[in-house]
PDB file of N, CA and C in Angstrom:
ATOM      1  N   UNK A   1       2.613   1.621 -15.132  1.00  0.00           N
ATOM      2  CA  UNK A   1       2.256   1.604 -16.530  1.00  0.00           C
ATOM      3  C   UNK A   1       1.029   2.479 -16.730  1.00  0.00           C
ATOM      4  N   UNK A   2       1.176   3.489 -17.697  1.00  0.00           N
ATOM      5  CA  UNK A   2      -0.022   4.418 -17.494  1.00  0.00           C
ATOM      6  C   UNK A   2      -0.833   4.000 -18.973  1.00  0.00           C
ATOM      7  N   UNK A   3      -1.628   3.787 -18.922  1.00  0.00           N
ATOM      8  CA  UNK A   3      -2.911   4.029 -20.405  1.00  0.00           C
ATOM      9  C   UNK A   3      -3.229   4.620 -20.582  1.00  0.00           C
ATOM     10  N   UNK A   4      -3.825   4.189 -22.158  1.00  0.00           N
ATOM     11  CA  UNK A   4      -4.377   5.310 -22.836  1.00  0.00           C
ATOM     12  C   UNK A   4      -5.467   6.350 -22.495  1.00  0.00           C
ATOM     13  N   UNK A   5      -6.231   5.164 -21.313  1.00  0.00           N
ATOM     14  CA  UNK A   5      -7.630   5.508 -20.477  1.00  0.00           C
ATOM     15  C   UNK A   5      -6.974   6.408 -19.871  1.00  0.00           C
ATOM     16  N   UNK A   6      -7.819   7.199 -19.546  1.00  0.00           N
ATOM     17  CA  UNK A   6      -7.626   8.397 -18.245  1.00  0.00           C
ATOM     18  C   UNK A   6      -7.999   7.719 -17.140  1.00  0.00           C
ATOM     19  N   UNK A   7      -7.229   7.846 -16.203  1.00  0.00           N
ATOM     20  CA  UNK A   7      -7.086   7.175 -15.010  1.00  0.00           C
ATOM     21  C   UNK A   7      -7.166   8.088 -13.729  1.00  0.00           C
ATOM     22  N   UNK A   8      -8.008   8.048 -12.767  1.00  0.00           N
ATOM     23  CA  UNK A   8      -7.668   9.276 -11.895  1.00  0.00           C
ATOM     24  C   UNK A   8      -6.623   9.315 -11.090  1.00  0.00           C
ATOM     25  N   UNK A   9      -6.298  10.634 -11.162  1.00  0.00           N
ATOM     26  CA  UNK A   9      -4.921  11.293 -10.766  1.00  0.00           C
ATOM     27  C   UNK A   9      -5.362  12.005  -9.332  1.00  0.00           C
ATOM     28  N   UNK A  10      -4.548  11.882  -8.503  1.00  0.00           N
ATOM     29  CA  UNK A  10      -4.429  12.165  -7.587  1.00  0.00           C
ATOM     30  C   UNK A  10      -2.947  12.720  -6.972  1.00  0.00           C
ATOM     31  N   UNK A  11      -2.955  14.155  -6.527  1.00  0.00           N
ATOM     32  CA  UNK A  11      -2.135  14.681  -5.670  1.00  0.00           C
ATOM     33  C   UNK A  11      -1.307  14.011  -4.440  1.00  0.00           C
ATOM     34  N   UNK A  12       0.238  13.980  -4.587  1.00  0.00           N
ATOM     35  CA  UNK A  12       0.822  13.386  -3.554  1.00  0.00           C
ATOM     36  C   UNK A  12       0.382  13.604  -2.489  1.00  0.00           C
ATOM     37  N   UNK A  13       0.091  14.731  -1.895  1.00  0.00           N
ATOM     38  CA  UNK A  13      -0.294  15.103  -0.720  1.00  0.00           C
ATOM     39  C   UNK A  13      -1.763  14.576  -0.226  1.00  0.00           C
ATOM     40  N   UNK A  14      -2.047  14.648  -1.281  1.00  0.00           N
ATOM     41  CA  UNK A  14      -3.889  13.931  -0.903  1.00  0.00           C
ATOM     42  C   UNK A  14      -3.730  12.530  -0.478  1.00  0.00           C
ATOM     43  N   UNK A  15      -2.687  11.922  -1.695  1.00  0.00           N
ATOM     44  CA  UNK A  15      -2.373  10.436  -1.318  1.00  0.00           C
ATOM     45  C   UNK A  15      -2.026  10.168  -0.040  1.00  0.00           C
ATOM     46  N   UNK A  16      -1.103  10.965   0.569  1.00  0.00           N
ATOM     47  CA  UNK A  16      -0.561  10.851   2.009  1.00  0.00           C
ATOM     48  C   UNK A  16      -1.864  10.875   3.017  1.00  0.00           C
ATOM     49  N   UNK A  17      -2.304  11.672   2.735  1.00  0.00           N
ATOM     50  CA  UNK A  17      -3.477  11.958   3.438  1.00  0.00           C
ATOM     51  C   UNK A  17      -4.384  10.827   3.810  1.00  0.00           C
ATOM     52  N   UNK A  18      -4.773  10.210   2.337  1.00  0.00           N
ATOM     53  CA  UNK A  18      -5.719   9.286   2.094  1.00  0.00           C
ATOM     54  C   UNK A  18      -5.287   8.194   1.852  1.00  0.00           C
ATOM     55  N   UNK A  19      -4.302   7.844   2.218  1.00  0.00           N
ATOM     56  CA  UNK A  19      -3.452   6.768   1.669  1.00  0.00           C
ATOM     57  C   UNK A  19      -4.555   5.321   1.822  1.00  0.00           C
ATOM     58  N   UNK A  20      -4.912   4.929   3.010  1.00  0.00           N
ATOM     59  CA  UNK A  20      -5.755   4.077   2.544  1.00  0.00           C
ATOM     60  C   UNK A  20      -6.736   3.963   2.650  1.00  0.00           C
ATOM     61  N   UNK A  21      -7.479   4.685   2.069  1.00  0.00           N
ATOM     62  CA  UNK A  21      -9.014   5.140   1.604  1.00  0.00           C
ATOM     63  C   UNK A  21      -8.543   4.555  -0.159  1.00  0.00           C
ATOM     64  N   UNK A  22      -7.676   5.316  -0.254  1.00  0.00           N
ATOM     65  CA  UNK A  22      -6.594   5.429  -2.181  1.00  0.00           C
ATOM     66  C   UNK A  22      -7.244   3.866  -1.793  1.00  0.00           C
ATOM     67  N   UNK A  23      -6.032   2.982  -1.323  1.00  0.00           N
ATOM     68  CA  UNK A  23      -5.873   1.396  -2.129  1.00  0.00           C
ATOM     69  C   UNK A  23      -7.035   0.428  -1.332  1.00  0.00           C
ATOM     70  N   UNK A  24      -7.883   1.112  -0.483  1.00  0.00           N
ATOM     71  CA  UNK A  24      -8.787   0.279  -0.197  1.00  0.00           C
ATOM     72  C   UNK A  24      -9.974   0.330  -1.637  1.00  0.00           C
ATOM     73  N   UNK A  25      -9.856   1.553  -2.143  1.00  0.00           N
ATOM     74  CA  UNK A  25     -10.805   2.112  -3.639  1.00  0.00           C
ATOM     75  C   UNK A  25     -10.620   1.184  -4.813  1.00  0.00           C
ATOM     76  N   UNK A  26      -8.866   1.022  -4.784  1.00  0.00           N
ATOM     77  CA  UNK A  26      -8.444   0.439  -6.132  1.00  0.00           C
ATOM     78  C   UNK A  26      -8.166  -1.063  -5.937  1.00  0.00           C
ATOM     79  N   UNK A  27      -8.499  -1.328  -4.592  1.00  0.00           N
ATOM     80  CA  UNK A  27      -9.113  -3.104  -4.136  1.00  0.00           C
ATOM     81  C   UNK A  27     -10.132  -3.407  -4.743  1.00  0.00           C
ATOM     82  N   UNK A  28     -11.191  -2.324  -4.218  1.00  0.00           N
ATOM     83  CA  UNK A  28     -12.465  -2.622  -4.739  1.00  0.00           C
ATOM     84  C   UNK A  28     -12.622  -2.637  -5.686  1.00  0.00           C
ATOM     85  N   UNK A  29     -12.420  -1.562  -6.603  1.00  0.00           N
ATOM     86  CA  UNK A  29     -12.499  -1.315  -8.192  1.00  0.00           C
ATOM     87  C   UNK A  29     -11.637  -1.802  -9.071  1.00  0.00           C
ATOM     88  N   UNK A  30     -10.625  -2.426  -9.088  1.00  0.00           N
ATOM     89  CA  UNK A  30      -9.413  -2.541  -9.595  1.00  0.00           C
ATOM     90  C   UNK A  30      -9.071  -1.687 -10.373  1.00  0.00           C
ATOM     91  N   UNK A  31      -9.452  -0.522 -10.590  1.00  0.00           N
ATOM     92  CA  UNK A  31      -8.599   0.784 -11.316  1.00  0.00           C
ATOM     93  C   UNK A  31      -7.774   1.337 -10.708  1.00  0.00           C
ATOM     94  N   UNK A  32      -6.505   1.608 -11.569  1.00  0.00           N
ATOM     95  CA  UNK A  32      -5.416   2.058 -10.717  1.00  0.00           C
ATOM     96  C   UNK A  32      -5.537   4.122 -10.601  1.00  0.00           C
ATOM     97  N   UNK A  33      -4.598   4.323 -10.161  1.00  0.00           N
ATOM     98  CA  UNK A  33      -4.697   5.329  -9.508  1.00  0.00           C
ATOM     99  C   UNK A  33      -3.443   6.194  -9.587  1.00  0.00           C
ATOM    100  N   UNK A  34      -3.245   7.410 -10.949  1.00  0.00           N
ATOM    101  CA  UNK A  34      -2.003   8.197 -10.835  1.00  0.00           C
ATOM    102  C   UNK A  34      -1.794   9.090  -9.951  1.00  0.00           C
ATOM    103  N   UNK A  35      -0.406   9.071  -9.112  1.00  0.00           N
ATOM    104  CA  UNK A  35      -0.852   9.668  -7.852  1.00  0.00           C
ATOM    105  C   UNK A  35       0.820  11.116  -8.911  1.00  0.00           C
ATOM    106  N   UNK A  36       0.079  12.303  -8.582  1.00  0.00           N
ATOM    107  CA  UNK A  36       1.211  13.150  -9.159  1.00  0.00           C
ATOM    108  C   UNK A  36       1.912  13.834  -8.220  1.00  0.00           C
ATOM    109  N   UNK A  37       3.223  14.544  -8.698  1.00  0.00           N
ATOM    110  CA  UNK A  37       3.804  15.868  -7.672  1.00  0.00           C
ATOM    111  C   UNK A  37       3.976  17.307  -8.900  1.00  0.00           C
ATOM    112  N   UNK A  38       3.292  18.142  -8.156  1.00  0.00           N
ATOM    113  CA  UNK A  38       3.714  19.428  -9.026  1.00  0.00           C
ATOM    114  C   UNK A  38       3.339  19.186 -10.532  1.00  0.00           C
ATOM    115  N   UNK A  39       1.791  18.379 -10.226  1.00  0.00           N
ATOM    116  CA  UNK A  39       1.031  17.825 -11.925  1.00  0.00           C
ATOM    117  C   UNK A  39       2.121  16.721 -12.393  1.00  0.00           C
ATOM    118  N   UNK A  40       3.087  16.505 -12.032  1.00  0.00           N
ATOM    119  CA  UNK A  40       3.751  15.413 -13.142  1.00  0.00           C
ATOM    120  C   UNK A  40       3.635  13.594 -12.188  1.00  0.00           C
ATOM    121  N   UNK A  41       3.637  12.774 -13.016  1.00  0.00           N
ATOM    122  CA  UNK A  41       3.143  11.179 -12.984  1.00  0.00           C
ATOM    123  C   UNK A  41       4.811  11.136 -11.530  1.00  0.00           C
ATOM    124  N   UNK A  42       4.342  10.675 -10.225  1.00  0.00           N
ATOM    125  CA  UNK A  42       5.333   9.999  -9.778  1.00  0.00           C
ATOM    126  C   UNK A  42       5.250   8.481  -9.516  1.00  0.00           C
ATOM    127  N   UNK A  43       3.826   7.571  -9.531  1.00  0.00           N
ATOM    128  CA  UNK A  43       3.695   6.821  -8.889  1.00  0.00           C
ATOM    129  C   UNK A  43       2.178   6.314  -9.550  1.00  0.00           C
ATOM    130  N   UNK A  44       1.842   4.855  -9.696  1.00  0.00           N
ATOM    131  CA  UNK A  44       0.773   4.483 -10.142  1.00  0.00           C
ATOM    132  C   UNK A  44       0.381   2.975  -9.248  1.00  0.00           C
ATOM    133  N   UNK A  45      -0.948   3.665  -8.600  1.00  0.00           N
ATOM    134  CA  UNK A  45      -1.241   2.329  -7.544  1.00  0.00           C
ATOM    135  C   UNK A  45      -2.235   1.604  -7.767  1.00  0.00           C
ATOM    136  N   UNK A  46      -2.055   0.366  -8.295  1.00  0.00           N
ATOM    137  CA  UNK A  46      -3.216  -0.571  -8.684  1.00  0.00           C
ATOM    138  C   UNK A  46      -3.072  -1.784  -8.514  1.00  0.00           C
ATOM    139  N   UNK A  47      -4.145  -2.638  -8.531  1.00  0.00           N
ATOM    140  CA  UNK A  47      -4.065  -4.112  -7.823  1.00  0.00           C
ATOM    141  C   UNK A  47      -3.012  -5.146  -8.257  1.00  0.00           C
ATOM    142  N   UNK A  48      -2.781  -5.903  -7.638  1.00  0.00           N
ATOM    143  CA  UNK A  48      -1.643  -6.444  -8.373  1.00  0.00           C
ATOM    144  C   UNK A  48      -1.951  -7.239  -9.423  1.00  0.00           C
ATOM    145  N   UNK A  49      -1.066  -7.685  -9.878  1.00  0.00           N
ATOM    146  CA  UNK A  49      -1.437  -8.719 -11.454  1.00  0.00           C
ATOM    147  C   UNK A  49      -1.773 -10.149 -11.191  1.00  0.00           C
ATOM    148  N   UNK A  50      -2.228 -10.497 -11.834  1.00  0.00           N
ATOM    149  CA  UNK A  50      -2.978 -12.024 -11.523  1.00  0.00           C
ATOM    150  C   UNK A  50      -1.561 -12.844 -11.708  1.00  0.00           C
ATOM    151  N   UNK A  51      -0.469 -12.574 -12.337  1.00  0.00           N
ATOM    152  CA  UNK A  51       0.669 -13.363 -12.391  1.00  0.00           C
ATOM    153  C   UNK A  51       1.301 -13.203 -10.637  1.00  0.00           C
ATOM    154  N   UNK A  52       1.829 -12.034 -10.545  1.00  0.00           N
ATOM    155  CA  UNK A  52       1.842 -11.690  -9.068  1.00  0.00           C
ATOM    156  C   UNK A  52       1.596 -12.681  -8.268  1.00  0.00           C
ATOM    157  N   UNK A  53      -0.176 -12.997  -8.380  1.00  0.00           N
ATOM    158  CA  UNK A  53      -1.104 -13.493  -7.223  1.00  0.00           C
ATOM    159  C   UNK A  53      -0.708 -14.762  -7.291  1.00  0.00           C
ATOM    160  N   UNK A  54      -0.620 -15.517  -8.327  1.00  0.00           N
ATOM    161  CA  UNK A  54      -1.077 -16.862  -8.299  1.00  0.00           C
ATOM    162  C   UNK A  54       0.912 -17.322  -8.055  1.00  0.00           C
ATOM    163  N   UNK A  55       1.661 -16.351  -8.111  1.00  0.00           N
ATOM    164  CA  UNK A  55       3.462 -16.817  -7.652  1.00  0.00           C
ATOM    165  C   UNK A  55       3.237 -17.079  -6.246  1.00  0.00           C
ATOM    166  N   UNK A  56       2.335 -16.257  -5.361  1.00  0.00           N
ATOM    167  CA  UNK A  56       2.720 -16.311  -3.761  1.00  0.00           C
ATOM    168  C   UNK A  56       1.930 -17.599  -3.280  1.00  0.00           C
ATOM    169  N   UNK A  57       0.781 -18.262  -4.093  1.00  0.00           N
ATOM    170  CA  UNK A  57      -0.116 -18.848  -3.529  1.00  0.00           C
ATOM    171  C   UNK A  57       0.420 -20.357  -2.885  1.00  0.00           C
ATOM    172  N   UNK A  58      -0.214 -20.987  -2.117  1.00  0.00           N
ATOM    173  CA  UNK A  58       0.446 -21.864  -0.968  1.00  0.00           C
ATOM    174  C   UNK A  58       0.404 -23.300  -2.241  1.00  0.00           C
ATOM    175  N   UNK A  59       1.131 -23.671  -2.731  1.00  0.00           N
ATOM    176  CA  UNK A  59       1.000 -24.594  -3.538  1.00  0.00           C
ATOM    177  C   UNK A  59       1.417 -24.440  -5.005  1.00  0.00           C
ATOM    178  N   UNK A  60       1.724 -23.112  -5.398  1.00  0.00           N
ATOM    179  CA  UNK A  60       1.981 -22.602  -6.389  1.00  0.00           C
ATOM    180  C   UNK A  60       3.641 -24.047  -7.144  1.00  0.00           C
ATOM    181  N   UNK A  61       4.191 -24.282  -6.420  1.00  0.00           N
ATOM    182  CA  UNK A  61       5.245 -24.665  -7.165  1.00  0.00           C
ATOM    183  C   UNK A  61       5.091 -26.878  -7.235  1.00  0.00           C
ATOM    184  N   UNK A  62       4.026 -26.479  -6.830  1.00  0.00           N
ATOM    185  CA  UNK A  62       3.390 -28.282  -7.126  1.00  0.00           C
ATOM    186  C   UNK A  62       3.875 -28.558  -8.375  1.00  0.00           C
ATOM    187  N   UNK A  63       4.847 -29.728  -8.720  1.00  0.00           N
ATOM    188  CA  UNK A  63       5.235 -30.606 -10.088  1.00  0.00           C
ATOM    189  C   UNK A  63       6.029 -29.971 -10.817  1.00  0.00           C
ATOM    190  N   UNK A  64       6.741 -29.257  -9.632  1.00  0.00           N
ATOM    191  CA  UNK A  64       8.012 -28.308 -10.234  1.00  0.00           C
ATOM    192  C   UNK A  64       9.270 -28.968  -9.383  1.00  0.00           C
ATOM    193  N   UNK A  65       9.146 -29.632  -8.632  1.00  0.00           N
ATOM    194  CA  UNK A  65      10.636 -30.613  -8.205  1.00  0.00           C
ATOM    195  C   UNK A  65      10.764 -31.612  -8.387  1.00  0.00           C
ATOM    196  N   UNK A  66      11.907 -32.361  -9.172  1.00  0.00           N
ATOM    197  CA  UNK A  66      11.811 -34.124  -8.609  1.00  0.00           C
ATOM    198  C   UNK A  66      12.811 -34.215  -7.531  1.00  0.00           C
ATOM    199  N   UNK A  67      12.212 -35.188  -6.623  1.00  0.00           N
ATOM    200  CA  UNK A  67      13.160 -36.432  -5.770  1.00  0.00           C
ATOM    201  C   UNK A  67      14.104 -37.291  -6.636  1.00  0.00           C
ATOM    202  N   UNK A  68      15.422 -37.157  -6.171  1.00  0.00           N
ATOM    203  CA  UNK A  68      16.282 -37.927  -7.184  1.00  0.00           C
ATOM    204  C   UNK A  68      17.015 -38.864  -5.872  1.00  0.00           C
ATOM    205  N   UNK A  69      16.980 -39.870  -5.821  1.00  0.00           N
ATOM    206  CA  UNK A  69      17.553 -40.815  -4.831  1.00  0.00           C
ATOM    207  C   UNK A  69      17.249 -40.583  -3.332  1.00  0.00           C
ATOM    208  N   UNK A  70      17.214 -41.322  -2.633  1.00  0.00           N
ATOM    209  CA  UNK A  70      17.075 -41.937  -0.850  1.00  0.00           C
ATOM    210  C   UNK A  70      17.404 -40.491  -0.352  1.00  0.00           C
ATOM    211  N   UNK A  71      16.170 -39.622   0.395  1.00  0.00           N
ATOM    212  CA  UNK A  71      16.098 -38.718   0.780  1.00  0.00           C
ATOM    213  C   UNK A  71      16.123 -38.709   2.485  1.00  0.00           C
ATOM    214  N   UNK A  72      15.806 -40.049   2.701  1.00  0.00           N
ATOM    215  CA  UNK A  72      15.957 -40.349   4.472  1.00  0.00           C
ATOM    216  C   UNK A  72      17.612 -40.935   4.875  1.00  0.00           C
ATOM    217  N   UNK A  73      18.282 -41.707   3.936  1.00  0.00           N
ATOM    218  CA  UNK A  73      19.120 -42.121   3.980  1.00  0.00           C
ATOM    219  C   UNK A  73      20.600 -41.501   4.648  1.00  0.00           C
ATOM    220  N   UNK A  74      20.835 -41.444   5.335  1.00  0.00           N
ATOM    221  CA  UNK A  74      22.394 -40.382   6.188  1.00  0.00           C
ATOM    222  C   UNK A  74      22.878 -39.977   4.765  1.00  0.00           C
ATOM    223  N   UNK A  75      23.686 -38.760   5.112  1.00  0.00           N
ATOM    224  CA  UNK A  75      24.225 -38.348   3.732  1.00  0.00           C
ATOM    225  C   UNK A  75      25.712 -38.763   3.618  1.00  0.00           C
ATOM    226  N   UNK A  76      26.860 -39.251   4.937  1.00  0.00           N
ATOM    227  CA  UNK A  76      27.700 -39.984   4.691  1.00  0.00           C
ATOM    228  C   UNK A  76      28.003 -40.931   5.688  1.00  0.00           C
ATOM    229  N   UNK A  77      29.038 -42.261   5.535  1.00  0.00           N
ATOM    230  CA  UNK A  77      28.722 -42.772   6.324  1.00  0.00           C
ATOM    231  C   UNK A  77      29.072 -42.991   7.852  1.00  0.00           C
ATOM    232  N   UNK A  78      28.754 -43.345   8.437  1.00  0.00           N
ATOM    233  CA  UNK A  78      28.926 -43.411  10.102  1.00  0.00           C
ATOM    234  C   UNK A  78      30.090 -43.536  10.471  1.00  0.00           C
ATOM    235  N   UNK A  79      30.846 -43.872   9.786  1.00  0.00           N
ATOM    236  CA  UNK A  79      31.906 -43.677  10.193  1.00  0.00           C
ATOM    237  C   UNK A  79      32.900 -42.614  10.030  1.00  0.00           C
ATOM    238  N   UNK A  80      32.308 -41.818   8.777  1.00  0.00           N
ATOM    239  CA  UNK A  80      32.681 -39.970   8.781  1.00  0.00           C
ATOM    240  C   UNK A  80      32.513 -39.263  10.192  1.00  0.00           C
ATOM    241  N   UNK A  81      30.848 -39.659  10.607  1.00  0.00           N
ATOM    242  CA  UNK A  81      30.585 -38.578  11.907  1.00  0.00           C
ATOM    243  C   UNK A  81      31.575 -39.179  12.864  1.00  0.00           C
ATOM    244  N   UNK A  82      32.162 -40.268  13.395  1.00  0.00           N
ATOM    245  CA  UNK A  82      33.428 -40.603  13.873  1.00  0.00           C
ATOM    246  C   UNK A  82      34.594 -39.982  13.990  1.00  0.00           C
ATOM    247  N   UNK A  83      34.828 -39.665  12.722  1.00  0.00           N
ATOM    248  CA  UNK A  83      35.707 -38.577  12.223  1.00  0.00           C
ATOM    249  C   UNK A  83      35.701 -37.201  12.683  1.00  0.00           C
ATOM    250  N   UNK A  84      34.360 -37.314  12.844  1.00  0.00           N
ATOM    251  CA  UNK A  84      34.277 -35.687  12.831  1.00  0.00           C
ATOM    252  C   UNK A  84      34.263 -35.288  14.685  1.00  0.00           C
ATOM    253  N   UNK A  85      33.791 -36.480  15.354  1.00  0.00           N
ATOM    254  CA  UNK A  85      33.562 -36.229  16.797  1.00  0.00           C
ATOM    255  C   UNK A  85      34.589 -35.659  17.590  1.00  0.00           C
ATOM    256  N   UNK A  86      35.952 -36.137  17.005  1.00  0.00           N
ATOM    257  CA  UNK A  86      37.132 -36.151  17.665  1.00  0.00           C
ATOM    258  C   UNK A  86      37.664 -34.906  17.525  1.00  0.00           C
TER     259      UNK A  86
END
């Protein structure tokens, strides 16, 4: 997504070069970074989005499942796996 701001642009080849010098910069700064080929926009590298961040986080899906009935309970009965031994 490019803005209205001028954003610095950077040469594919430089990017290759500098590749992570580039996203260790736009860690720090959180400004993203148009990386071009032959002057035109191929690629725009910037921190990720706070929506992003907070999907991967270890706990993120807390009070988003219910338990609906006896979760320890065999799922059929003993005398199926009988069935099935033979």
């Amino acid at each position: 997504m490019v803005s209205s701001r001028r954003m610095e642009e950077i040469a594919i080849s430089k990017f290759k070069a500098t590749c992570l010098a580039v996203l260790e910069r736009v860690r720090k700064t959180g400004k993203p970074v148009l990386v071009t080929r032959f002057g035109q926009p191929v690629a725009e590298v910037g921190p990720p989005s706070a929506a992003n961040h907070s999907k991967r986080e270890l706990g993120s899906m807390r009070g988003t499942a219910r338990i609906v009935g006896d979760i320890v309970a065999p799922a059929s009965d003993e005398d199926d796996w009988e069935v099935l031994r033979s």
